[in-house]
Protein backbone atom coordinates (compact mmCIF):
# COMPACT_ATOMS: atom_id res chain seq x y z
CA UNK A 1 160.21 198.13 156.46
CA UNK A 2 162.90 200.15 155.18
CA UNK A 3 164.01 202.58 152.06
CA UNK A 4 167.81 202.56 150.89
CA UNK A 5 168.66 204.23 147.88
CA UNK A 6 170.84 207.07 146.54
CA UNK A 7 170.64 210.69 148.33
CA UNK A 8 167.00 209.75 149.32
CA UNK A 9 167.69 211.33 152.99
CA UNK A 10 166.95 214.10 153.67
CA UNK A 11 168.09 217.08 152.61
CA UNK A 12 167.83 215.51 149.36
CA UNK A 13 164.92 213.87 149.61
CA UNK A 14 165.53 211.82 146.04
CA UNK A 15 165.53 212.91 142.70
CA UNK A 16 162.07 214.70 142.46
CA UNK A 17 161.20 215.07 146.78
CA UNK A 18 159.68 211.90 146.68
CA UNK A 19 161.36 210.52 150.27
CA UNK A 20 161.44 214.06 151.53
CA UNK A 21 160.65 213.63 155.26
CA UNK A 22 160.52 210.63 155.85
CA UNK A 23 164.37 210.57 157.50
CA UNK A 24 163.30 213.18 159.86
CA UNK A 25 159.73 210.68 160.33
CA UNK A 26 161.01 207.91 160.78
CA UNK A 27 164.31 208.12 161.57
CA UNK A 28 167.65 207.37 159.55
CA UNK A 29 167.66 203.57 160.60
CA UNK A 30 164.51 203.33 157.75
CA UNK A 31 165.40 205.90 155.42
CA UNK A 32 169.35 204.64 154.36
CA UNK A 33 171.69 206.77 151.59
CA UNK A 34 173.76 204.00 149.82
CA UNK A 35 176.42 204.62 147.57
CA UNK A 36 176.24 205.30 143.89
CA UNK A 37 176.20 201.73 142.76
CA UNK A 38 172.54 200.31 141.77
CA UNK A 39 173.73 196.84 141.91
CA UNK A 40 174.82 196.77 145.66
CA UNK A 41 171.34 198.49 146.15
CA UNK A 42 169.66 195.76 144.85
CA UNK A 43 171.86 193.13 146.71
CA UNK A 44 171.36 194.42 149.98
CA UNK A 45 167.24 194.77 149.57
CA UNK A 46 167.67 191.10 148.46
CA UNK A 47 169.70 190.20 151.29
CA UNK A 48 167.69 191.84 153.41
CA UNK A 49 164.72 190.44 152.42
CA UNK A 50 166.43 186.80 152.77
CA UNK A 51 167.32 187.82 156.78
CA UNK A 52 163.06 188.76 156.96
CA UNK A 53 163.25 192.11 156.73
CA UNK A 54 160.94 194.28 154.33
CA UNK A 55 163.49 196.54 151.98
CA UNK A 56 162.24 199.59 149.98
CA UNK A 57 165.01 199.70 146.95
CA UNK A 58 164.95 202.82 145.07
CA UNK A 59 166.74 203.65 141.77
CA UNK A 60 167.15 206.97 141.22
CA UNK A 61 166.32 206.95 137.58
CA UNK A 62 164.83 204.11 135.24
CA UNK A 63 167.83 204.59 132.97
CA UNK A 64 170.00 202.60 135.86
CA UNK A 65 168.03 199.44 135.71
CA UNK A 66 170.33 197.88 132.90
CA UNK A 67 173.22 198.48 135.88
CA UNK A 68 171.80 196.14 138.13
CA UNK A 69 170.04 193.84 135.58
CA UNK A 70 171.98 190.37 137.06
CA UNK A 71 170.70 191.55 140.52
CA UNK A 72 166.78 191.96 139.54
CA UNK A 73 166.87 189.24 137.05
CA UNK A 74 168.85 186.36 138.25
CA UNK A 75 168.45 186.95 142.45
CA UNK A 76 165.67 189.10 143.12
CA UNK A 77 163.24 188.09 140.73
CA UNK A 78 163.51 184.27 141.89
CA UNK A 79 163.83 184.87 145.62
CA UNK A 80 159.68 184.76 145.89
CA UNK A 81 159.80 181.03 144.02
CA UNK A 82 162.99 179.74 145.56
CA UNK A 83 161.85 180.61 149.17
CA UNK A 84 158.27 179.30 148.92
CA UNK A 85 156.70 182.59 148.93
CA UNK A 86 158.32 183.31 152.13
CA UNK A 87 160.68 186.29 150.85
CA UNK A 88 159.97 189.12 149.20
CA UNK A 89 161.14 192.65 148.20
CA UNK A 90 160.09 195.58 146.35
CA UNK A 91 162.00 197.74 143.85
CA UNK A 92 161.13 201.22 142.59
CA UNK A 93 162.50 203.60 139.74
CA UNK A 94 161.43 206.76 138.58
CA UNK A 95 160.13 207.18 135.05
CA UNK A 96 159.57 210.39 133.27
CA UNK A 97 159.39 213.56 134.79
CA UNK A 98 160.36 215.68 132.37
CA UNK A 99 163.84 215.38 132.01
CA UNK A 100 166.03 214.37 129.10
CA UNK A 101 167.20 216.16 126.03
CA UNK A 102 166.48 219.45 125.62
CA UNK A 103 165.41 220.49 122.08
CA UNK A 104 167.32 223.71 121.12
CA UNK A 105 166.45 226.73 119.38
CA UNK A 106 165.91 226.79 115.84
CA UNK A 107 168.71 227.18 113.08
């Protein structure tokens, strides 16, 4: 098993500290940075999960999910059905945590 996602090693440890630690853990050959592009993200957990390994993809932000919709949709999501059950992978995006517009003061 393995995580790849954007700034997730450490010292970032991903957009709220989630993956903090685990580079220094378990080493960077589990815990991979990728580039900024959520669709090659979701490609290479898919392909990686097609050569029988077990990929970790992490979105930064729930926001970038539209980005990479053709990945999730049309590979990922069949890869279970069209391999028998023998392939899977698992994607995870943060949700919430506070951030978004910021109401200002009052006029």
């Amino acid at each position: 098993m393995f995580l790849l996602g954007e700034d997730i090693s450490d010292p970032g440890g991903g957009v709220y500290n989630v993956t903090k630690g685990l580079s220094v853990k378990y080493g960077e050959h589990r815990v991979r940075d990728t580039p900024i592009s959520e669709s090659a993200i979701i490609g290479a957990a898919t392909g990686a999960a097609l050569a029988g390994k077990r990929p970790v993809a992490e979105i930064m932000i729930m926001d970038f999910l539209g980005v990479c919709l053709d990945q999730l949709a049309n590979h990922a999501a069949k890869l279970r059905y069209m391999t028998g059950d023998k392939h899977t992978s698992t994607r995870r995006a943060h949700v919430g945590g506070r951030r978004g517009p910021v109401r200002g003061p009052a006029l």
